[in-house]
PDB file of N, CA and C in Angstrom:
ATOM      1  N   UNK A   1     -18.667  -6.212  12.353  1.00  0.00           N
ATOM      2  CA  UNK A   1     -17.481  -6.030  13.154  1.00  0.00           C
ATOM      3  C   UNK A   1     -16.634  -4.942  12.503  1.00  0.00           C
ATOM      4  N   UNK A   2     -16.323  -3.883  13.421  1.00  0.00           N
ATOM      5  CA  UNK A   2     -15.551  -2.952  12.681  1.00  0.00           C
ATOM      6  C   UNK A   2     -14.019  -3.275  13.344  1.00  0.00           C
ATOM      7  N   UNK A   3     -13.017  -2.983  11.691  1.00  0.00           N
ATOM      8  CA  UNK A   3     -11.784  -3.194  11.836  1.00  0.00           C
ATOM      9  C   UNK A   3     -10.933  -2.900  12.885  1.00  0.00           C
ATOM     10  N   UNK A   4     -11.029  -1.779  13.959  1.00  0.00           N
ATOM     11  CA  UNK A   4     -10.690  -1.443  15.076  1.00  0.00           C
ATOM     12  C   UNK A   4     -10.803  -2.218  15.907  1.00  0.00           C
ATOM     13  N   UNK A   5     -11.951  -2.949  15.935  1.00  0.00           N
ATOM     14  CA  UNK A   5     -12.569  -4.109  17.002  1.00  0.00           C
ATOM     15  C   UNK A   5     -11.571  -5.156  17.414  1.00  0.00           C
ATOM     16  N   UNK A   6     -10.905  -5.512  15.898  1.00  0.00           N
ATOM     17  CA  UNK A   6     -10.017  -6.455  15.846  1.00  0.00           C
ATOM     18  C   UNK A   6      -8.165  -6.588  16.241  1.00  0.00           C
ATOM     19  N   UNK A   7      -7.805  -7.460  17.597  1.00  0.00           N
ATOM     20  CA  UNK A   7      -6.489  -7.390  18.091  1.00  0.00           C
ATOM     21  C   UNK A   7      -5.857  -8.355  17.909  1.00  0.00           C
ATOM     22  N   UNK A   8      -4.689  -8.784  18.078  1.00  0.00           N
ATOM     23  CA  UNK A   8      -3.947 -10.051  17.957  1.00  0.00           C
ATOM     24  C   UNK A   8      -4.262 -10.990  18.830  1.00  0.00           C
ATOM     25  N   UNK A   9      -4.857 -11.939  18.706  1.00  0.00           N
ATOM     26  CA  UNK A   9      -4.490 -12.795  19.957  1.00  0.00           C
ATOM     27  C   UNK A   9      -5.969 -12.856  20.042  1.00  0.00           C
ATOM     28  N   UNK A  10      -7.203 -12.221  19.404  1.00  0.00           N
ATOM     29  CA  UNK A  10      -8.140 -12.442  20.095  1.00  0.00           C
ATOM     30  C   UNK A  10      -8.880 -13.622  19.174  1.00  0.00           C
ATOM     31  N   UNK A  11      -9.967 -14.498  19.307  1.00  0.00           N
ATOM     32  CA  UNK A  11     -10.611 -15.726  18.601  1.00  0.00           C
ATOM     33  C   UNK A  11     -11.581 -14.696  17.578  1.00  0.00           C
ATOM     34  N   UNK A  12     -11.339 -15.220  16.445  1.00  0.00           N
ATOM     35  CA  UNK A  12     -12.571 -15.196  15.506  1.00  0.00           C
ATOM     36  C   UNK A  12     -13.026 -16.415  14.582  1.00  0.00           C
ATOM     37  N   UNK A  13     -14.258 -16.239  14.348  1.00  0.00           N
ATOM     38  CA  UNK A  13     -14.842 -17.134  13.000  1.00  0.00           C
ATOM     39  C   UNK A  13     -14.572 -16.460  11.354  1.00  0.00           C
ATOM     40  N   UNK A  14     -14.979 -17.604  10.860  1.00  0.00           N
ATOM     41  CA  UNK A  14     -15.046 -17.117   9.304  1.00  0.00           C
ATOM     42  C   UNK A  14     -15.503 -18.483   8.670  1.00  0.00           C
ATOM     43  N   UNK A  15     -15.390 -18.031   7.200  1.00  0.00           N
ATOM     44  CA  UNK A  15     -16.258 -19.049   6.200  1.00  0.00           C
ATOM     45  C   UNK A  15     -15.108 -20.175   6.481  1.00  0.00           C
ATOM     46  N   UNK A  16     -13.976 -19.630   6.292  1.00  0.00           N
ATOM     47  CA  UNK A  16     -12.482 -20.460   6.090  1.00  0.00           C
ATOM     48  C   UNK A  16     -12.844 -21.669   7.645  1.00  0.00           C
ATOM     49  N   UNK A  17     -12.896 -20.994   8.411  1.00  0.00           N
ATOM     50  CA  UNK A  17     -12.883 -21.646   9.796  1.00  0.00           C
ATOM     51  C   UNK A  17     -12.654 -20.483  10.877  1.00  0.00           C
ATOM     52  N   UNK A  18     -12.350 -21.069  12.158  1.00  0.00           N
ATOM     53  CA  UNK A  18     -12.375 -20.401  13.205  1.00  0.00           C
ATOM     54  C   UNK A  18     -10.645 -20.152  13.526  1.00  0.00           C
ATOM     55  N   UNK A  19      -9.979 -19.637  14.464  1.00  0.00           N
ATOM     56  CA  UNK A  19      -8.976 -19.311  14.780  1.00  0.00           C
ATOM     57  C   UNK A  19      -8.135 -18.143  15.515  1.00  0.00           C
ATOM     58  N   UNK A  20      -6.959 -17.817  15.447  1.00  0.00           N
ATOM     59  CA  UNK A  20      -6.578 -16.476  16.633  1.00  0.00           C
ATOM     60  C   UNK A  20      -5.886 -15.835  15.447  1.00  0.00           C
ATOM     61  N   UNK A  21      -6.122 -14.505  16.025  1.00  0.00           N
ATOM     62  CA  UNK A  21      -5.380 -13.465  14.835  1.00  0.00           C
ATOM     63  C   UNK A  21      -4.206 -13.369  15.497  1.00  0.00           C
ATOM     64  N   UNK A  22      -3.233 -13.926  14.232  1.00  0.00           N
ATOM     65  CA  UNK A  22      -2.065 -13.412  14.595  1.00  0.00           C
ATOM     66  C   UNK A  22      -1.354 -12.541  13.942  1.00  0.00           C
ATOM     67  N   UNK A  23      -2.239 -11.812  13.135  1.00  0.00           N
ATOM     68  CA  UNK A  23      -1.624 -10.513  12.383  1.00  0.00           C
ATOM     69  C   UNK A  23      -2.446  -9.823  11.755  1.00  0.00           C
ATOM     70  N   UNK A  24      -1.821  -8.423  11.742  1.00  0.00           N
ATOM     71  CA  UNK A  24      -3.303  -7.497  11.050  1.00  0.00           C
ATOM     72  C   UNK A  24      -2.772  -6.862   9.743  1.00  0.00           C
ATOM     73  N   UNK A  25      -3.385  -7.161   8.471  1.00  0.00           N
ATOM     74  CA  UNK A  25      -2.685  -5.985   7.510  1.00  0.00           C
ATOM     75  C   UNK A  25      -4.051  -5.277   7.094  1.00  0.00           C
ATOM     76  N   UNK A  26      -3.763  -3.580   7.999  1.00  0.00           N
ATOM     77  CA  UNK A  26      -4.600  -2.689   7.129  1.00  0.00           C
ATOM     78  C   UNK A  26      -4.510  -2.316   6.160  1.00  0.00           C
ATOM     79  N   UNK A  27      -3.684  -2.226   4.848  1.00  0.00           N
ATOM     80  CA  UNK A  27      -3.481  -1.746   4.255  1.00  0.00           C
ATOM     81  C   UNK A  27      -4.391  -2.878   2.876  1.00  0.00           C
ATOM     82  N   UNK A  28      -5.023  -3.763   3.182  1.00  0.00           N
ATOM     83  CA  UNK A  28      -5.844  -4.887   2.307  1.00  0.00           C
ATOM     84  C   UNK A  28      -7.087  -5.165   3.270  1.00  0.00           C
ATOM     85  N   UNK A  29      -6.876  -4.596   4.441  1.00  0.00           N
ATOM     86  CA  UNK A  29      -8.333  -5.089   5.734  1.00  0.00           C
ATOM     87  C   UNK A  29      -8.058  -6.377   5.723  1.00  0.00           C
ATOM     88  N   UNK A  30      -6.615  -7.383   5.706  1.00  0.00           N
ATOM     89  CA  UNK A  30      -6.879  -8.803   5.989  1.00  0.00           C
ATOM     90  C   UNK A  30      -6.897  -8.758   7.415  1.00  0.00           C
ATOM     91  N   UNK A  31      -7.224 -10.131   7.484  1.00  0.00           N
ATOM     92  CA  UNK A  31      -6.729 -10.949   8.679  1.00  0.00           C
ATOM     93  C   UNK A  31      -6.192 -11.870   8.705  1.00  0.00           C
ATOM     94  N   UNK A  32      -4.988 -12.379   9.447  1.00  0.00           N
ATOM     95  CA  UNK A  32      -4.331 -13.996   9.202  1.00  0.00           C
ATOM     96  C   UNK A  32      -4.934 -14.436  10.506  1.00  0.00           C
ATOM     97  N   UNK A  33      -5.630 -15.777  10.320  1.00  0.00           N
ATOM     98  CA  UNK A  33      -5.593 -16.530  11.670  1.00  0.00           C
ATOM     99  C   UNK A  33      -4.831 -17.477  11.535  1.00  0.00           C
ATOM    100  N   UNK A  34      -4.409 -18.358  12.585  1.00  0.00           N
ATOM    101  CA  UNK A  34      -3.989 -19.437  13.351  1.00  0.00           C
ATOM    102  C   UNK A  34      -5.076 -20.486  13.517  1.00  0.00           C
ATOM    103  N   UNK A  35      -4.612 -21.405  13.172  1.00  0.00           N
ATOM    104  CA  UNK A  35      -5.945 -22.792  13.455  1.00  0.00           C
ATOM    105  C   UNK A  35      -5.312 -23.299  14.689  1.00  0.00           C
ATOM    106  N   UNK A  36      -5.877 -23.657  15.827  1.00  0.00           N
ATOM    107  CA  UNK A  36      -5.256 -23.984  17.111  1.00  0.00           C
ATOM    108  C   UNK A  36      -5.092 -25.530  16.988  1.00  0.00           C
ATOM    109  N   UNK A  37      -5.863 -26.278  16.323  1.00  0.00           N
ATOM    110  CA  UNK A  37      -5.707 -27.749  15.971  1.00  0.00           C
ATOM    111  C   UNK A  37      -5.081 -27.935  15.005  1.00  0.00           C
ATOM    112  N   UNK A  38      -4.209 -27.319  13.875  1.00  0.00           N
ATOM    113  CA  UNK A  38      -3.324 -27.687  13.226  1.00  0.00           C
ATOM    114  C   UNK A  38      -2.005 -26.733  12.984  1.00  0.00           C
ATOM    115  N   UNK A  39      -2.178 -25.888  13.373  1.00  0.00           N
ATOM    116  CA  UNK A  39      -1.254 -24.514  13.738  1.00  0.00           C
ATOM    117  C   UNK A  39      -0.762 -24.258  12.009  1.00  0.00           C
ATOM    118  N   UNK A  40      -1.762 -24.590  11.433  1.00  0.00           N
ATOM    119  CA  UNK A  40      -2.368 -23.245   9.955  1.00  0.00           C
ATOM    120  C   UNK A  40      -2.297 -22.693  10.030  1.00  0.00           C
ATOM    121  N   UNK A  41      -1.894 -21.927   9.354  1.00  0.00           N
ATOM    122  CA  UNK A  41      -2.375 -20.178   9.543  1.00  0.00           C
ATOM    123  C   UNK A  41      -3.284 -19.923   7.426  1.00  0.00           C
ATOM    124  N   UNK A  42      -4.325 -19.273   7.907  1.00  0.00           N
ATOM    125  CA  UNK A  42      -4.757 -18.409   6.417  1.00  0.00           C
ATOM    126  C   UNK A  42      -5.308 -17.515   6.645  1.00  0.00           C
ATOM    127  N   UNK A  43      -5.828 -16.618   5.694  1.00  0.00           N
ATOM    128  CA  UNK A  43      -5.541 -14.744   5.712  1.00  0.00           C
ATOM    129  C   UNK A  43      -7.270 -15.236   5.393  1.00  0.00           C
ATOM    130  N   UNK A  44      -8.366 -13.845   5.915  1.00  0.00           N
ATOM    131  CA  UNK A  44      -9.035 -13.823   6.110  1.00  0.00           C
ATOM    132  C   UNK A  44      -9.780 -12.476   5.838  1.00  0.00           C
ATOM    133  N   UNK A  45     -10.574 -11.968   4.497  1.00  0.00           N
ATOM    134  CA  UNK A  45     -10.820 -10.741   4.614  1.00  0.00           C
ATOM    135  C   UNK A  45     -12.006 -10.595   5.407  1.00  0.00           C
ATOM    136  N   UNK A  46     -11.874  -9.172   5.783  1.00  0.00           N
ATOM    137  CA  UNK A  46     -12.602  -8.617   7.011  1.00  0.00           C
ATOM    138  C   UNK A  46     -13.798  -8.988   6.903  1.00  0.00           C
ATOM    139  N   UNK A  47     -14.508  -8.645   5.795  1.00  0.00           N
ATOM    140  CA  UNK A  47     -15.620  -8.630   5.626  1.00  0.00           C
ATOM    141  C   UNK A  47     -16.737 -10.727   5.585  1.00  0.00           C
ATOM    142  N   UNK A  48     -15.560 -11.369   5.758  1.00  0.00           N
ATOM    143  CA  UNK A  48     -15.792 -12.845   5.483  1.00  0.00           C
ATOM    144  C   UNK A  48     -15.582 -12.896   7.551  1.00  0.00           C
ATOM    145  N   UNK A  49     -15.491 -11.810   8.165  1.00  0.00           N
ATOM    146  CA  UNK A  49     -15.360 -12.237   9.473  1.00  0.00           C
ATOM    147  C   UNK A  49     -16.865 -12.815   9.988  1.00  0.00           C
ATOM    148  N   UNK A  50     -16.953 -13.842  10.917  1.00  0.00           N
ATOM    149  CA  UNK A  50     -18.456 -13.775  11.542  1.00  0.00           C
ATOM    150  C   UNK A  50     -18.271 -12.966  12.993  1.00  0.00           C
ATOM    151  N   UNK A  51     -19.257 -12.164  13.168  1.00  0.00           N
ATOM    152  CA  UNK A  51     -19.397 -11.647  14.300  1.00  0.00           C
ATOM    153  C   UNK A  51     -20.085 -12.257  15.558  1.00  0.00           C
ATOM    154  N   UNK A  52     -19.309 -13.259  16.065  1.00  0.00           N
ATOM    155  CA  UNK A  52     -19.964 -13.836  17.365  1.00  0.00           C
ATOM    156  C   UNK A  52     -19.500 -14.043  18.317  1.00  0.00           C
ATOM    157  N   UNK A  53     -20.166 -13.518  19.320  1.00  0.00           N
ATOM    158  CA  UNK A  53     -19.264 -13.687  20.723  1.00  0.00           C
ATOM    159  C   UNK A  53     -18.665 -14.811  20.628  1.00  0.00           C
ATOM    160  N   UNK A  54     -19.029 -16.095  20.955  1.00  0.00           N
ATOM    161  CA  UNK A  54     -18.966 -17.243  21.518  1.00  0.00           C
ATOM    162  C   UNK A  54     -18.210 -18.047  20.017  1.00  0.00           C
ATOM    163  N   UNK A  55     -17.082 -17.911  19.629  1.00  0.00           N
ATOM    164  CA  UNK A  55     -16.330 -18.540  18.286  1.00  0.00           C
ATOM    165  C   UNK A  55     -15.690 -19.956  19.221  1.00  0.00           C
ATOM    166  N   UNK A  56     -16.121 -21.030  18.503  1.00  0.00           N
ATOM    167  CA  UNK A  56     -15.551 -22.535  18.418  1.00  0.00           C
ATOM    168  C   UNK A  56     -14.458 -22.855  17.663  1.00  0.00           C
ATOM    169  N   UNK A  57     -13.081 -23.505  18.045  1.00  0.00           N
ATOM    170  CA  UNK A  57     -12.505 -24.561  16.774  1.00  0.00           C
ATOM    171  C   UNK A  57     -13.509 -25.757  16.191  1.00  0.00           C
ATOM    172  N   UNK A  58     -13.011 -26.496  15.562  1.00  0.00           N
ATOM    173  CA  UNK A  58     -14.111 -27.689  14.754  1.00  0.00           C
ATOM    174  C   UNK A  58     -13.848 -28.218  16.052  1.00  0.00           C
ATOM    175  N   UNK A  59     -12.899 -28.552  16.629  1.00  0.00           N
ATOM    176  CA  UNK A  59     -12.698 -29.530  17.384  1.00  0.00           C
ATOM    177  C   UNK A  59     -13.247 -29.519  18.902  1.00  0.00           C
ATOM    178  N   UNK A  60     -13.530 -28.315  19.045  1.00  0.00           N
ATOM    179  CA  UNK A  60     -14.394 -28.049  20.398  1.00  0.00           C
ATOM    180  C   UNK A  60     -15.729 -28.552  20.572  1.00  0.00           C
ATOM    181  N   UNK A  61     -15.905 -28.944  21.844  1.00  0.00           N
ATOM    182  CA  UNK A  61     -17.044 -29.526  22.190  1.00  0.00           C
ATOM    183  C   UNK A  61     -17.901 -28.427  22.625  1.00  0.00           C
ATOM    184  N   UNK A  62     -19.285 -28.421  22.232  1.00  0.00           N
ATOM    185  CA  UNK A  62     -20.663 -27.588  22.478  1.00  0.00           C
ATOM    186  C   UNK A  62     -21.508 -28.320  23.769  1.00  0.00           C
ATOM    187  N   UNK A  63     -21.714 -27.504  25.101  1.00  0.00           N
ATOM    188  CA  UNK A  63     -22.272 -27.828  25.892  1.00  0.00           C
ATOM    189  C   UNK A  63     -23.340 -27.927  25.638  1.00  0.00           C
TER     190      UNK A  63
END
């Protein structure tokens, strides 16, 4: 996933967990997400992103 790819508001995965970016700092390539089931937030470097369309919370159900 290249850093451009990435906007506010959109869902990603990671090792940390899944969540919505709600902020970008280029100047370290983080990412902060948002946990939608506990409204967490933790910083996320780029490179720990998973690239997958289809990103789950824990708490979501898999058809």
């Amino acid at each position: 996933m290249e850093f451009s790819d990435i906007h506010i508001g959109m869902k990603c995965g990671s090792k940390k967990g899944s969540g919505t970016v709600t902020w970008i700092d280029g100047s370290t390539r983080t990412v902060y997400l948002s946990d939608s089931k506990s409204d967490d937030n933790f910083e996320v470097k780029l490179e720990d992103l998973i690239d997958d369309p289809q990103v789950h919370n824990r708490g979501d159900t898999f058809y």
